[in-house]
N, C-alpha and C. Protein backbone atom coordinates (compact mmCIF):
# COMPACT_ATOMS: atom_id res chain seq x y z
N UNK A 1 -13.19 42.11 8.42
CA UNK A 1 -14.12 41.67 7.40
C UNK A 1 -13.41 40.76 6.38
N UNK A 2 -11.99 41.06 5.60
CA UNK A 2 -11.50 40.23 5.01
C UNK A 2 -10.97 39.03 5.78
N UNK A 3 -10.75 38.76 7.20
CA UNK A 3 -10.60 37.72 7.43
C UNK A 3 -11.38 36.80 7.30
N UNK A 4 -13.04 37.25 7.57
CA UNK A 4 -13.99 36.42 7.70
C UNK A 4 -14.26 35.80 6.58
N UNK A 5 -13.63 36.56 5.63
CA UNK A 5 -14.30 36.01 3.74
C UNK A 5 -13.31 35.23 3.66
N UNK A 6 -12.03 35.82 4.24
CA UNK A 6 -10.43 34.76 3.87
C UNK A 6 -11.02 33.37 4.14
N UNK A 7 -11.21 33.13 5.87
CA UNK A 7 -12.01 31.93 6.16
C UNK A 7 -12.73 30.89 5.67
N UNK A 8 -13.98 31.92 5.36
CA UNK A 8 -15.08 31.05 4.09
C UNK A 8 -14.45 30.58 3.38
N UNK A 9 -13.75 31.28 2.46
CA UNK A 9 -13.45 30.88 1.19
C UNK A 9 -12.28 29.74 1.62
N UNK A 10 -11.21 29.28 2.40
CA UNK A 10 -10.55 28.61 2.89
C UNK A 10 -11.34 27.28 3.13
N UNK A 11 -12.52 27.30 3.65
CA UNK A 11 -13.01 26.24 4.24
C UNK A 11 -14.18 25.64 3.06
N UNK A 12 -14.47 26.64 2.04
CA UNK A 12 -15.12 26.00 0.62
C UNK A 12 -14.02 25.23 -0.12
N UNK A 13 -12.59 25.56 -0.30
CA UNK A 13 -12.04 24.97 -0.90
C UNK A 13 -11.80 23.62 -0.16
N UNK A 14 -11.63 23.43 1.15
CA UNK A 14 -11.35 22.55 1.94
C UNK A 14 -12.51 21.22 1.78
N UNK A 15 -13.79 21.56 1.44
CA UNK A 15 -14.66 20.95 1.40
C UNK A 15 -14.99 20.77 -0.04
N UNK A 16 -14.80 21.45 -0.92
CA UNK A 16 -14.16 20.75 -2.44
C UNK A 16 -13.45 19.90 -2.74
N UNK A 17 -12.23 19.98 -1.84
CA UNK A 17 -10.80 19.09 -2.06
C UNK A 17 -11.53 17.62 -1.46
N UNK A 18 -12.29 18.10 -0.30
CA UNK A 18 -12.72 16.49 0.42
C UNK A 18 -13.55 16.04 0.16
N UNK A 19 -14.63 16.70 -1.05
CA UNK A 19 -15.68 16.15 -1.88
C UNK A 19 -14.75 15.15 -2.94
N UNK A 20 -14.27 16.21 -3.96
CA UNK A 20 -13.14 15.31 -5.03
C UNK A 20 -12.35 14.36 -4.65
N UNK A 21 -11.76 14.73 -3.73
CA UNK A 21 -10.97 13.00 -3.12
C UNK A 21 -12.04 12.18 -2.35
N UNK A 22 -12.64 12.03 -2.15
CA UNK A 22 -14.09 11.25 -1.81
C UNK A 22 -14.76 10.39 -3.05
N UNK A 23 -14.70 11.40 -3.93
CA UNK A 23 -15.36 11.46 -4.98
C UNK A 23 -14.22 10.00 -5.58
N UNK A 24 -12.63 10.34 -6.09
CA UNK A 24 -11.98 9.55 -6.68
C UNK A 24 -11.78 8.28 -5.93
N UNK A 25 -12.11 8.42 -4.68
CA UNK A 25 -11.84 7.34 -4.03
C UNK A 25 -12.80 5.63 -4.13
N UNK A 26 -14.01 6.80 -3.97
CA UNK A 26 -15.72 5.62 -4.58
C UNK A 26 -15.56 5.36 -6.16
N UNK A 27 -14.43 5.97 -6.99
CA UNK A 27 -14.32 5.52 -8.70
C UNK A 27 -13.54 4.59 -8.77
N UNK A 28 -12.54 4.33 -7.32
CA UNK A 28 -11.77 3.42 -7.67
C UNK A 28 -10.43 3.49 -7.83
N UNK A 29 -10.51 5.12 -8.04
CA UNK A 29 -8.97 5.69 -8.34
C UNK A 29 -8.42 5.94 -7.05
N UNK A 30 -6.83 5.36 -6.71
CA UNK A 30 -5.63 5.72 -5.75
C UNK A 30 -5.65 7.70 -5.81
N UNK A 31 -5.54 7.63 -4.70
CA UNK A 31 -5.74 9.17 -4.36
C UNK A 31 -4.06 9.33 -3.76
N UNK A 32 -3.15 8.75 -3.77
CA UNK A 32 -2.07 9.60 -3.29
C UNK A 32 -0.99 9.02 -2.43
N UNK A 33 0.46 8.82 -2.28
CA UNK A 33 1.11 9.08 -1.14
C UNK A 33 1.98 7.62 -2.33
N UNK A 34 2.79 7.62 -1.36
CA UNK A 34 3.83 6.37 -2.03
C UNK A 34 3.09 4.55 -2.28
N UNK A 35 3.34 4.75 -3.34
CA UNK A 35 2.83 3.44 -3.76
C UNK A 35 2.99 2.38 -2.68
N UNK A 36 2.43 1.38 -2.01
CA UNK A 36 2.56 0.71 -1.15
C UNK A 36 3.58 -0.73 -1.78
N UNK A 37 4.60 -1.27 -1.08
CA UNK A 37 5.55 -1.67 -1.91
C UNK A 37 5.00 -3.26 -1.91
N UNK A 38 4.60 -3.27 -3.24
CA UNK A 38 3.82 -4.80 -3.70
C UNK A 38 2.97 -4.20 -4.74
N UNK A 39 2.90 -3.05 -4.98
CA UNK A 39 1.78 -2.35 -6.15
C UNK A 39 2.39 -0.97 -6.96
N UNK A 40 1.71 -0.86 -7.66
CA UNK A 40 1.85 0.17 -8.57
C UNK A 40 0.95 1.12 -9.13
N UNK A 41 0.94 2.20 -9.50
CA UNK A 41 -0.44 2.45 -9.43
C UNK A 41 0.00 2.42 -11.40
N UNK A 42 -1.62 1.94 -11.62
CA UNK A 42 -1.71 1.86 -13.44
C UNK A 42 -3.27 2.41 -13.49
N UNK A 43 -3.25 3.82 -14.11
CA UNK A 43 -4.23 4.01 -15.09
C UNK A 43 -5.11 4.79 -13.57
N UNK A 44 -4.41 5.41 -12.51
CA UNK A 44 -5.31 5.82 -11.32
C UNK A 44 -5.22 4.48 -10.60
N UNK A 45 -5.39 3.06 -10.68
CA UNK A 45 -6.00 2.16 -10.23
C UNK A 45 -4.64 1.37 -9.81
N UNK A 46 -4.78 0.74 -8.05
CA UNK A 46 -3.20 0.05 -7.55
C UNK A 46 -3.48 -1.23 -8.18
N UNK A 47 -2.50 -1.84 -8.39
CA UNK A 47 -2.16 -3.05 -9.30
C UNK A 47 -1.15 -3.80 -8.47
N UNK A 48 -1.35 -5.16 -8.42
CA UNK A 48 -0.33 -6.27 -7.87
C UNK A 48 0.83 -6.32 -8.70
N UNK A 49 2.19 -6.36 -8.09
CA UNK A 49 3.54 -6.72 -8.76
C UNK A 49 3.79 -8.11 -7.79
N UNK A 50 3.87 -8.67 -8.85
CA UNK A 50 4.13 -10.64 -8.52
C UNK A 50 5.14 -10.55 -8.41
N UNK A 51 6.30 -9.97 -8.54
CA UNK A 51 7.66 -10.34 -8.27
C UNK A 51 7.56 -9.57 -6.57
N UNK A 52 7.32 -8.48 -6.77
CA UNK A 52 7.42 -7.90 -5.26
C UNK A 52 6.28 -8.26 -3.97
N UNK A 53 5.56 -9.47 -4.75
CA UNK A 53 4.50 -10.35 -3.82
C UNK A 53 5.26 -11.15 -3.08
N UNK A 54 6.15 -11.74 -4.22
CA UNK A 54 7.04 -13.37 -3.68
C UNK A 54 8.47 -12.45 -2.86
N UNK A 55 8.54 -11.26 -3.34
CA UNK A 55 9.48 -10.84 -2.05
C UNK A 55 8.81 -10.88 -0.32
N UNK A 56 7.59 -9.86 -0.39
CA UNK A 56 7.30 -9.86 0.65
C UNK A 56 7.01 -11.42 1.72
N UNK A 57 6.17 -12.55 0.73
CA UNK A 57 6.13 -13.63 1.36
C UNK A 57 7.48 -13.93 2.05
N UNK A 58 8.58 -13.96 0.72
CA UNK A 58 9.97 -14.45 1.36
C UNK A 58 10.61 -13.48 2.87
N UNK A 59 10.09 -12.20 2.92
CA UNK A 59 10.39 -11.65 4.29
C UNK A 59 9.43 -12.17 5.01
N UNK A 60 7.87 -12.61 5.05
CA UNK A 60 7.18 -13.02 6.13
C UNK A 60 7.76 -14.47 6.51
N UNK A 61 8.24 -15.51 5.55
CA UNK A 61 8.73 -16.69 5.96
C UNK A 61 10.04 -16.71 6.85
N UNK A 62 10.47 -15.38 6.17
CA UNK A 62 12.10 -15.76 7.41
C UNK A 62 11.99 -14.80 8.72
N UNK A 63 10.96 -14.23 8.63
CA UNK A 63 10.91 -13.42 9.92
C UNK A 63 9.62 -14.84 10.78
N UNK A 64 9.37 -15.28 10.28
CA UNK A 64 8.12 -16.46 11.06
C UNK A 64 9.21 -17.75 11.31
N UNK A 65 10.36 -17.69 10.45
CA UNK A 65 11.84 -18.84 11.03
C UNK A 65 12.59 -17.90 12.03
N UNK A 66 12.15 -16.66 12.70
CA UNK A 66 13.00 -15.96 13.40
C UNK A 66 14.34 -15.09 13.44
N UNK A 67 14.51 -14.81 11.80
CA UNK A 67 15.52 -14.19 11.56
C UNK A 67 15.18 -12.90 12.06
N UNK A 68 16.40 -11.89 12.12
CA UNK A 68 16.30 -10.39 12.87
C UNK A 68 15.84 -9.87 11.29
N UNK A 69 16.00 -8.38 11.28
CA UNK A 69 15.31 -7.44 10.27
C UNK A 69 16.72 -7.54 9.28
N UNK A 70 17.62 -7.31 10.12
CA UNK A 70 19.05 -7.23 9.76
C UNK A 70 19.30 -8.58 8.97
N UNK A 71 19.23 -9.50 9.28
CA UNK A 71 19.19 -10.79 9.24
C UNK A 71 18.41 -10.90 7.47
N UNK A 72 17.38 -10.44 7.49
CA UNK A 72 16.45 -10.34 6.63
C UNK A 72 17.23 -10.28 5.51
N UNK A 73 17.63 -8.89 5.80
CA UNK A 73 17.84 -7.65 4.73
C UNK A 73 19.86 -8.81 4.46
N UNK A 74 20.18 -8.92 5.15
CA UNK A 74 21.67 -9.90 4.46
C UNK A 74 21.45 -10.91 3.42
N UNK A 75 20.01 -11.22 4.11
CA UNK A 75 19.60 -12.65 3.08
C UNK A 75 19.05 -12.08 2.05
N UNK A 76 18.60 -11.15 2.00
CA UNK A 76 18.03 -10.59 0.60
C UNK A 76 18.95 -10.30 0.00
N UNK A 77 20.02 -9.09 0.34
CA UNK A 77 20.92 -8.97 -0.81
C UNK A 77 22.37 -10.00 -1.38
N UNK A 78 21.75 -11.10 -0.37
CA UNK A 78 22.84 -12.77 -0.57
C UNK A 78 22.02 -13.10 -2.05
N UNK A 79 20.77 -12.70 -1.85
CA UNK A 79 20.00 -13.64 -3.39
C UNK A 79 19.41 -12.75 -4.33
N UNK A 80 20.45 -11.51 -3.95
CA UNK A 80 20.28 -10.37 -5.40
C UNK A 80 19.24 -10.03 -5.38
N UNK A 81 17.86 -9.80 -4.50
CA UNK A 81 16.83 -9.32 -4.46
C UNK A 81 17.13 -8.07 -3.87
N UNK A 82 16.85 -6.95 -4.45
CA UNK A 82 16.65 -5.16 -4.16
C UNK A 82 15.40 -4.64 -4.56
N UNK A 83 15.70 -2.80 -3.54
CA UNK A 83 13.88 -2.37 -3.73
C UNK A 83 13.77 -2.16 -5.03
N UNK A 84 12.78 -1.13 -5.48
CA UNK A 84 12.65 -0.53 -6.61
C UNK A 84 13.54 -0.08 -7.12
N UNK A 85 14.48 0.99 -6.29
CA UNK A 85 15.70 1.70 -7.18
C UNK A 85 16.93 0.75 -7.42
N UNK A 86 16.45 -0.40 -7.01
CA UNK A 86 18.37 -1.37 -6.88
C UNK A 86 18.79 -1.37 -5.77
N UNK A 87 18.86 -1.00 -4.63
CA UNK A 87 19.70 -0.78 -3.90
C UNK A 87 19.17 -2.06 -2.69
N UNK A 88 19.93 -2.37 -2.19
CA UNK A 88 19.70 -3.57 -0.59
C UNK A 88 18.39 -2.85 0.34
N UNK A 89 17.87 -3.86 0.87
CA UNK A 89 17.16 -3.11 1.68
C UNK A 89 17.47 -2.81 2.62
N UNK A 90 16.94 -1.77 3.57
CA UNK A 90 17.41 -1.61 4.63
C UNK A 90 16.06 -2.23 6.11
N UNK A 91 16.35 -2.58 7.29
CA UNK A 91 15.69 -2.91 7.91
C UNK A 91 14.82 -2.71 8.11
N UNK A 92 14.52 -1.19 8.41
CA UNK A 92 13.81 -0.44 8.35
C UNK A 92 12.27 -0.40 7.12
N UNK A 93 13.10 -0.81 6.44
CA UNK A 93 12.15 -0.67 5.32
C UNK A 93 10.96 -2.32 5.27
N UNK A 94 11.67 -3.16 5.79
CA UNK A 94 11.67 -4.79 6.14
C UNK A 94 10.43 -4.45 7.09
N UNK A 95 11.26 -3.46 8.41
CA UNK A 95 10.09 -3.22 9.13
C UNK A 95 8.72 -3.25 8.84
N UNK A 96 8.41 -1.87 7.84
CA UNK A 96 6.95 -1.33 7.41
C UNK A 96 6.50 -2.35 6.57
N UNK A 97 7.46 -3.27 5.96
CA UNK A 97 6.47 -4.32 5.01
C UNK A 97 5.95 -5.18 5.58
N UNK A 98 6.55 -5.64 6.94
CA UNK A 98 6.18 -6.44 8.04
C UNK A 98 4.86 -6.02 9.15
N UNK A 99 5.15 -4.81 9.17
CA UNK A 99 4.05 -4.10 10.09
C UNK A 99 2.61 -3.38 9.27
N UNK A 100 2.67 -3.63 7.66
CA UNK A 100 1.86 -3.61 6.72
C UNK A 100 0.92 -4.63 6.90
N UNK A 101 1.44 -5.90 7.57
CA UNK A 101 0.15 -7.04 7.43
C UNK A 101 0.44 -7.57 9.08
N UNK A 102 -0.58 -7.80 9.67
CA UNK A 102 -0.27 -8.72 10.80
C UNK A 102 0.19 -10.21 10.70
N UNK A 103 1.20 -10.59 12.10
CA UNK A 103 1.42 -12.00 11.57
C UNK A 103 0.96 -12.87 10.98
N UNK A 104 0.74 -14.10 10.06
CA UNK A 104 -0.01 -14.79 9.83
C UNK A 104 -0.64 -14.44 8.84
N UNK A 105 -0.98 -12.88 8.21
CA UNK A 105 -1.78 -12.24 7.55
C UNK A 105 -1.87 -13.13 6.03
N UNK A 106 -2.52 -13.37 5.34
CA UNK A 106 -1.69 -13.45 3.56
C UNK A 106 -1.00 -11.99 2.67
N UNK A 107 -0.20 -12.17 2.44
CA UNK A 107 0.59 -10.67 1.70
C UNK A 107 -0.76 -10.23 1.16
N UNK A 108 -1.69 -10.54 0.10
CA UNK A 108 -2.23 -10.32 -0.96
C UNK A 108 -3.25 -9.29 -0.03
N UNK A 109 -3.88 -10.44 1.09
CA UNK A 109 -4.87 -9.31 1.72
C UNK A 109 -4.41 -8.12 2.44
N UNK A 110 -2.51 -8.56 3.25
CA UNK A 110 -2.29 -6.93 3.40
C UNK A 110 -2.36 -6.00 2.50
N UNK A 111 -1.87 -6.40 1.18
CA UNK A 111 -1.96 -5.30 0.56
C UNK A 111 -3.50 -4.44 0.07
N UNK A 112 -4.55 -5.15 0.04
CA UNK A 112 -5.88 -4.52 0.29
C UNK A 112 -6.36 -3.56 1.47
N UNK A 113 -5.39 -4.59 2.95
CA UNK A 113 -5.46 -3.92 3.88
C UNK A 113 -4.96 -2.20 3.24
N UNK A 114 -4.00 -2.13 2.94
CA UNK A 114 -3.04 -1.17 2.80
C UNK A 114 -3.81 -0.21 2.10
N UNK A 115 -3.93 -0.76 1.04
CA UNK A 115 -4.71 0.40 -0.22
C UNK A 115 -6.70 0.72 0.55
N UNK A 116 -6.87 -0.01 1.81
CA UNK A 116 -7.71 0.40 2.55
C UNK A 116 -9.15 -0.26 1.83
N UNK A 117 -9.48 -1.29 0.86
CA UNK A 117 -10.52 -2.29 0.51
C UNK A 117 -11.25 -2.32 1.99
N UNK A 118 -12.45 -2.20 1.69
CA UNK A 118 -13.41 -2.59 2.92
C UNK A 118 -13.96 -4.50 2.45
N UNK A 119 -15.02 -4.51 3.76
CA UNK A 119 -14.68 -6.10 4.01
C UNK A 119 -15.59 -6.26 2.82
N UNK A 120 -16.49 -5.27 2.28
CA UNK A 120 -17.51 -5.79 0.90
C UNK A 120 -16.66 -5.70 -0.06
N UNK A 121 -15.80 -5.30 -0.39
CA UNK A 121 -14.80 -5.06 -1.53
C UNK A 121 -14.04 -6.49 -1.61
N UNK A 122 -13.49 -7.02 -0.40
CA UNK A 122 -12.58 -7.75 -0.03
C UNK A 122 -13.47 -9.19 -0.56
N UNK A 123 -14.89 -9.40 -0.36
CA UNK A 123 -15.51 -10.50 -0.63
C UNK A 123 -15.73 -10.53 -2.43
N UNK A 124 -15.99 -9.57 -2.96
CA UNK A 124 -16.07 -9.42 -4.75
C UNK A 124 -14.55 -9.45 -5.30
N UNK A 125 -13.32 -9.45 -4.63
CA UNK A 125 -11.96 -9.96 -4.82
C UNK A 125 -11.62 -11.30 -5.48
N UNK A 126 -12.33 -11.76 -6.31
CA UNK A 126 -12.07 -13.53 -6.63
C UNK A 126 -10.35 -13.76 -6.90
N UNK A 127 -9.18 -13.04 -7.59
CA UNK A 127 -8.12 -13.14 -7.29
C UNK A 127 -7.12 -12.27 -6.61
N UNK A 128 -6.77 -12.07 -5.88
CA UNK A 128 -6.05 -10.97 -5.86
C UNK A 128 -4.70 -10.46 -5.88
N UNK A 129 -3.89 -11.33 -7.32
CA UNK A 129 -3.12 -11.35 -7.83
C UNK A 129 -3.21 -10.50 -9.22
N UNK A 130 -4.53 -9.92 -9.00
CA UNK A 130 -5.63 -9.34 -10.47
C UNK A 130 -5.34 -7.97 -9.73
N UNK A 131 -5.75 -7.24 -10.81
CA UNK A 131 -5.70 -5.69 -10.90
C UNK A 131 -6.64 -5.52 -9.75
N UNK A 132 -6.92 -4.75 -8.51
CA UNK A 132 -7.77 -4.05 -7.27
C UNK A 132 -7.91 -2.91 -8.24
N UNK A 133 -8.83 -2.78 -9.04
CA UNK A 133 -9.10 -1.48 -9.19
C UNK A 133 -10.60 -0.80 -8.54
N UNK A 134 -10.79 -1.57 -7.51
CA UNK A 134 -11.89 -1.44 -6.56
C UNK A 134 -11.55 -0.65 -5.32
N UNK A 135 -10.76 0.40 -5.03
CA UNK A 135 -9.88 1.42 -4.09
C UNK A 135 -11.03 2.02 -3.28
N UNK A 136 -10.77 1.58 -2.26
CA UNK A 136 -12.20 2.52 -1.12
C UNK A 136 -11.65 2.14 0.24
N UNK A 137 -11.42 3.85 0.52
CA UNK A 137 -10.71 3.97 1.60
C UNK A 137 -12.18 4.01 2.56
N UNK A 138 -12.51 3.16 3.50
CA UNK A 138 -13.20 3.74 4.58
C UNK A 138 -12.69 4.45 5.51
């Protein structure tokens, strides 16, 4: 008998938690997980960082001239560009910013991709060098 109530009550909270994050998601507010690296979150709401825009372009241009990841990441810390904490990047990390947008992509719209903007969101976007505080995960 107490399992069965354990249950219920397990699966009300479960459906609370996925109402409220539903809920913050249609307000606009970032619901969670590591900031996607080109944004920040301000005020609930992800926000463009212009310096870490013109990084990512500068990895899509030298990986579209054919440099390796490795390759990448030498040339970055040749021109004193590091992540968030300071430190060089590592390839790896080159990787996911690369596999964040498809080739060809523009950075600006991966990063909508990323923070998950649907295609009606994506058309009311007039800059998107501007605050996205329009967050809607479909």
């Amino acid at each position: 008998m107490l399992a069965v109530l354990s249950e219920f009550e397990r699966d009300v909270i479960s459906e609370r938690t996925s109402m409220a994050m539903a809920h913050l998601r249609s307000t606009g507010k970032y619901t969670g997980g590591f900031e996607p690296y080109g944004s920040r979150c301000v005020a609930g709401c992800l926000e463009v960082i212009p310096e870490e825009l013109r990084v990512i372009k500068v990895i899509h241009q030298l990986r579209n001239e054919g440099v390796s990841l490795r390759g990448i990441s030498k040339r970055l810390a040749e021109i004193s560009v590091t992540t968030r904490t300071g430190k060089a990047f590592l390839p790896i990390q080159i990787d996911r910013i690369l596999k964040a947008s498809p080739p060809g992509m523009n950075p600006e719209l991966a990063l909508m991709r990323i923070w998950g903007l649907g295609s009606d969101i994506l058309e009311k976007v007039v800059n998107p060098g501007l605050v996205m505080g329009q967050h809607l995960r479909n």
